[in-house]
Protein backbone atom coordinates (compact mmCIF):
# COMPACT_ATOMS: atom_id res chain seq x y z
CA UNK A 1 -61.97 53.68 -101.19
CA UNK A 2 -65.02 54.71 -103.08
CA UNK A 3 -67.92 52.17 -103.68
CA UNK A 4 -66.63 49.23 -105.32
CA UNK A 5 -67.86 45.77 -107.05
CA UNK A 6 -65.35 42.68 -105.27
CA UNK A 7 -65.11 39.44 -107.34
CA UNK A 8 -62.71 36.48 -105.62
CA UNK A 9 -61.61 33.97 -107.94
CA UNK A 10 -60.66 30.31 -107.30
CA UNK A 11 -56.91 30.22 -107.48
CA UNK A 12 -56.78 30.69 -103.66
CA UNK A 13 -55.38 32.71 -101.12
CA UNK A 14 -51.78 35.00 -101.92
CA UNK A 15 -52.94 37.42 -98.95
CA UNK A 16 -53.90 37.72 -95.42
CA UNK A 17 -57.67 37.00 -94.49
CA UNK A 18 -57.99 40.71 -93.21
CA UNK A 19 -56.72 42.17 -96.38
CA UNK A 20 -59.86 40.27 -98.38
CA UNK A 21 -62.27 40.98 -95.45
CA UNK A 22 -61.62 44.65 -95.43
CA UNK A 23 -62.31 44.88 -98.78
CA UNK A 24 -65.54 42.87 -98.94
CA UNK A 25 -67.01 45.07 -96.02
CA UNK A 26 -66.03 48.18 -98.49
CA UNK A 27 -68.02 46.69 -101.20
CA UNK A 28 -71.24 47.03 -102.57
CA UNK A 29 -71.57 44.13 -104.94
CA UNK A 30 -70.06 40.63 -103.52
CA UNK A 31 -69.04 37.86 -105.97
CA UNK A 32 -67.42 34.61 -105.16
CA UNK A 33 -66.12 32.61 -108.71
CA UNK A 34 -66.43 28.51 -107.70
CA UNK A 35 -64.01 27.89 -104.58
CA UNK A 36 -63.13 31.55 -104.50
CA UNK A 37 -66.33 30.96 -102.01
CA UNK A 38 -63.40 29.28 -99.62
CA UNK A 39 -62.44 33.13 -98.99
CA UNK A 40 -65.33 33.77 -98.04
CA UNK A 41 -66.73 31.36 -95.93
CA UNK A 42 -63.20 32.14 -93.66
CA UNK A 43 -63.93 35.46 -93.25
CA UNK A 44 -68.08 34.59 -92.89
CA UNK A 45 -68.94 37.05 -95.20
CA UNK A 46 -71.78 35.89 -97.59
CA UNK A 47 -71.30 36.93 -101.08
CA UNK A 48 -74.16 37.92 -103.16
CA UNK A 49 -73.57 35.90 -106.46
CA UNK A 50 -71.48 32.50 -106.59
CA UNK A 51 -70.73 31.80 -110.17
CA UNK A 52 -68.90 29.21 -111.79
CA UNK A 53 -69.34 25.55 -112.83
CA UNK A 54 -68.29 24.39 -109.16
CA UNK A 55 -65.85 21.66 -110.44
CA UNK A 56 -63.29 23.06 -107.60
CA UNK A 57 -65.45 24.49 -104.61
CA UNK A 58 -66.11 22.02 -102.23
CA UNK A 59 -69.67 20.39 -100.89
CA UNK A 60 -69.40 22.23 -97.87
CA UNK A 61 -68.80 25.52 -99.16
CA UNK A 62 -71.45 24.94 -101.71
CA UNK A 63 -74.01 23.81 -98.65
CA UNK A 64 -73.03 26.47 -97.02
CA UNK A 65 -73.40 29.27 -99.86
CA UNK A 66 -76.93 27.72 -100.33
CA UNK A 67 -77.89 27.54 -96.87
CA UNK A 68 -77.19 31.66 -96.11
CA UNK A 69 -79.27 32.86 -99.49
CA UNK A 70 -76.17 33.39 -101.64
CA UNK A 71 -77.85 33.69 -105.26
CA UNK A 72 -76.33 30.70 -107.25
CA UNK A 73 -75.07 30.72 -111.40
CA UNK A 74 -74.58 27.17 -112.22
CA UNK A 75 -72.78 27.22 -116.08
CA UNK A 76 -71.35 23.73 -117.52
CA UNK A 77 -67.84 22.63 -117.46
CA UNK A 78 -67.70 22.87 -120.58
CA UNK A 79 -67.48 26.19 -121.91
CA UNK A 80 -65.72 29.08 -123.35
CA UNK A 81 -64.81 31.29 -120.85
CA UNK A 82 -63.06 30.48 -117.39
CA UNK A 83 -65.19 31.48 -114.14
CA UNK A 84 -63.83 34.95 -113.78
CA UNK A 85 -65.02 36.23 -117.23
CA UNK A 86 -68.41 34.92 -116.40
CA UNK A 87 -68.76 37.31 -113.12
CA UNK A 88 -67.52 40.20 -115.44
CA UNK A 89 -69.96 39.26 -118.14
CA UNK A 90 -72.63 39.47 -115.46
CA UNK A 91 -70.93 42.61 -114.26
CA UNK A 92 -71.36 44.41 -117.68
CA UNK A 93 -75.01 43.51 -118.23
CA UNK A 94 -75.29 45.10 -114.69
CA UNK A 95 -73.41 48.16 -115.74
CA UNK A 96 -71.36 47.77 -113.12
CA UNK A 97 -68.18 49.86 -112.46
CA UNK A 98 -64.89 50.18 -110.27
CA UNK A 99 -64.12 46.05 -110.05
CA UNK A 100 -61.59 45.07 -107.86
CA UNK A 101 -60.16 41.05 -108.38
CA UNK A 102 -58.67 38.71 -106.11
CA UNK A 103 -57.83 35.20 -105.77
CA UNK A 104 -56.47 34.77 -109.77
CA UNK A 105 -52.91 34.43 -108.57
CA UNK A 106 -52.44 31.30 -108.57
CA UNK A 107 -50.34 28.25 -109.80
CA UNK A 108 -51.60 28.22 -113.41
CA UNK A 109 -49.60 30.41 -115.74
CA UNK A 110 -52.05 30.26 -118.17
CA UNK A 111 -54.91 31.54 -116.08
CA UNK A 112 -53.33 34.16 -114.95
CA UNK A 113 -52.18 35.64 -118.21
CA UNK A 114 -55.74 35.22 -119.35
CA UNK A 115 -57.11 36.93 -116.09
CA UNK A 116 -54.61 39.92 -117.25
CA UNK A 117 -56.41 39.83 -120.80
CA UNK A 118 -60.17 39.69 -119.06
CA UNK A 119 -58.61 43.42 -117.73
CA UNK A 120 -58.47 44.87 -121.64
CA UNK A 121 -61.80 42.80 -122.70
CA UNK A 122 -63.24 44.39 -119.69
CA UNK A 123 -61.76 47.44 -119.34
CA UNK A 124 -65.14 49.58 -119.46
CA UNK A 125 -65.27 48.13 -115.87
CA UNK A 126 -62.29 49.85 -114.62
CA UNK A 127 -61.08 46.32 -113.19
CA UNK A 128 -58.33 45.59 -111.75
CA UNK A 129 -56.30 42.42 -109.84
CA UNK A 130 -55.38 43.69 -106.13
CA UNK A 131 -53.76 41.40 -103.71
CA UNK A 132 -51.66 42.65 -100.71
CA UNK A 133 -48.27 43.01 -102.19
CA UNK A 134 -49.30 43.47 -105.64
CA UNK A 135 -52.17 45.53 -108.26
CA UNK A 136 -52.37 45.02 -112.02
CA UNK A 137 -54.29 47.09 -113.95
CA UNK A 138 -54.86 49.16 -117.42
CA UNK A 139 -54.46 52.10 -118.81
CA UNK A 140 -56.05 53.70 -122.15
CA UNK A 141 -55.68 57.35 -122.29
CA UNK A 142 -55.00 58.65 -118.27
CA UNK A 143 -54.15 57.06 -115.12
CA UNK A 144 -53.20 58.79 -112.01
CA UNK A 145 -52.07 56.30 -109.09
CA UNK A 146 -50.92 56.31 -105.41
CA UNK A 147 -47.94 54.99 -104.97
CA UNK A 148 -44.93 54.35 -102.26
CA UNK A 149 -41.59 56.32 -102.89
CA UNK A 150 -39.01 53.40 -104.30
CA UNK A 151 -41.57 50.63 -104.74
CA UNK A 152 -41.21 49.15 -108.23
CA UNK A 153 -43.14 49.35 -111.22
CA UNK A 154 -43.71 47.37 -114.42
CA UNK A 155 -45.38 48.86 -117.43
CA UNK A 156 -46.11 46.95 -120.47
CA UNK A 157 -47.67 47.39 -123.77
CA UNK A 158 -50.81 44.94 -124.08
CA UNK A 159 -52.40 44.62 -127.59
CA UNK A 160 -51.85 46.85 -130.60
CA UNK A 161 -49.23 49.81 -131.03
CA UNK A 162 -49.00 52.21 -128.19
CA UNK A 163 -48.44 55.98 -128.82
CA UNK A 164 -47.72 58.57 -127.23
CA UNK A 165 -47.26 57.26 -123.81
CA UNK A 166 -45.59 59.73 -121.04
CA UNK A 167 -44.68 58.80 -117.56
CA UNK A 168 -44.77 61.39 -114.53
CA UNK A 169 -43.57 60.34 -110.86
CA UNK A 170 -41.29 57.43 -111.98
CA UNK A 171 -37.56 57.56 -111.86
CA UNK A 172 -37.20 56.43 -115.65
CA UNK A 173 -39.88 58.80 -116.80
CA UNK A 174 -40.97 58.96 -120.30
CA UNK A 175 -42.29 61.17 -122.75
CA UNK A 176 -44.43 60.71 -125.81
CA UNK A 177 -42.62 57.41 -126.24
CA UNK A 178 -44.31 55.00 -129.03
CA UNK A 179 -44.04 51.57 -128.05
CA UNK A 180 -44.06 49.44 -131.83
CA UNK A 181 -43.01 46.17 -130.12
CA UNK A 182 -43.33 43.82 -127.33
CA UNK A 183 -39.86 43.75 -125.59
CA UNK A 184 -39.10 44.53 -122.09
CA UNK A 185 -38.75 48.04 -122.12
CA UNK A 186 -41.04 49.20 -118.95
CA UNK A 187 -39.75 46.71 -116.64
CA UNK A 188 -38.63 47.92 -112.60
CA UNK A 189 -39.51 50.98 -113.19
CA UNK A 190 -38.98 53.02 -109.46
CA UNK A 191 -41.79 55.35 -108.14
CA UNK A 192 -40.20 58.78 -106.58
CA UNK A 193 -43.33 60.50 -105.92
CA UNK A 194 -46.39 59.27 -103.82
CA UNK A 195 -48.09 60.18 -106.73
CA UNK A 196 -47.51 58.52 -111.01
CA UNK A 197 -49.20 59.77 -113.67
CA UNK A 198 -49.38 57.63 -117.12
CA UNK A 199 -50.93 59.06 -120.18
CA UNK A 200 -51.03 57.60 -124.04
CA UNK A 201 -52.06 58.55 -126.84
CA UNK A 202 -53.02 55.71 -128.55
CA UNK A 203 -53.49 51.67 -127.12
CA UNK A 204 -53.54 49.95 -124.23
CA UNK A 205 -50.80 49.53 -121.50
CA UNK A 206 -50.53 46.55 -118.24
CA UNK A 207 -48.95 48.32 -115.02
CA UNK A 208 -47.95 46.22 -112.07
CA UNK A 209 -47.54 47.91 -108.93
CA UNK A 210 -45.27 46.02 -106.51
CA UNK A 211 -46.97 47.69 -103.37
CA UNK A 212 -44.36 49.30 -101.26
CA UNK A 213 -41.86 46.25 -102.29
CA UNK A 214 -38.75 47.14 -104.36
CA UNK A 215 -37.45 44.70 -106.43
């Protein structure tokens, strides 16, 4: 894993407390979004930013954050974006790169399909949402991927018209295949190489890589 930018949101943890420590000691830039400090207090890894407006972390996590030297971003409750748009917004005026998200897979429907929009707003971050049994990211132009032979893939047109879009490694492959409307077409897809390629022409596509999990 090249050098990467970590940000753990507040929706709590979907994966094991190694899989989130061996990706914070990988990472060059720490960032814990309101309770998403929880994470990291368990695995005692101080993050470098806590951002949010802390109406879900808890007083101790909070003390504690404050007591190691974590650099604090207090924003209102009130506000228009949710606390994992504010790390990327600090992320961008960084010119940060390569930002890998976890902990916004959580119980809230709505937060989550908003977290998948933050990955187009953002995408000049080349973020995407990783847990252990599960990565969602973006694609405008190329992606190449690893991949496990028969795990299951979903790949979704997100935003306006896409063209052009050819898929290499997947059992339903695809080629130069406009996509003018939102229906289901891209769903449990199968990868048969350890290897996908996905290329458009034109617009923005979701993947969702079931890791090594066929559905």
């Amino acid at each position: 894993m090249d050098e990467i930018v970590y940000v753990i949101g507040g929706a709590g943890k979907r994966s094991s407390l190694k899989f989130y420590k061996n990706i914070v000691e990988k990472a060059s830039l720490k960032i814990a979004c309101d309770s998403g400090i929880k994470i990291y207090r368990e695995i005692n890894v101080v993050p470098d930013i806590l951002i949010g407006d802390f109406d879900s972390a808890s007083p101790e996590d909070l003390e504690w954050a404050k007591k190691n030297g974590c650099e604090i971003l207090t924003y209102p409750a009130e506000k228009e974006e949710i606390d994992t748009e504010l790390a990327l917004i600090v992320l961008r005026e960084r010119k940060e790169k390569d930002v890998i998200i976890s902990g916004v897979l959580g119980d809230r429907i709505d937060q989550e399909v908003a977290s998948l929009y933050l990955l187009v707003e953002y995408i000049d971050l080349n973020p995407c949402i990783l847990e252990e049994d599960v990565k969602i990211g973006v694609v405008s132009g190329f992606k190449e991927e690893d991949a496990f032979v028969g795990e299951t893939w979903s790949i979704l047109r997100i935003g306006d018209k896409v063209e052009g879009l050819t898929l290499e490694g997947f059992k339903y492959e695809l080629k130069n295949k406009d996509l003018n409307n939102f229906r289901s077409l891209g769903i449990s897809n199968e990868a048969i190489s350890n290897k996908v390629r996905i290329f458009l022409k034109k617009g923005t596509i979701l993947f969702v890589r079931w890791i090594n999990k066929k559905w």
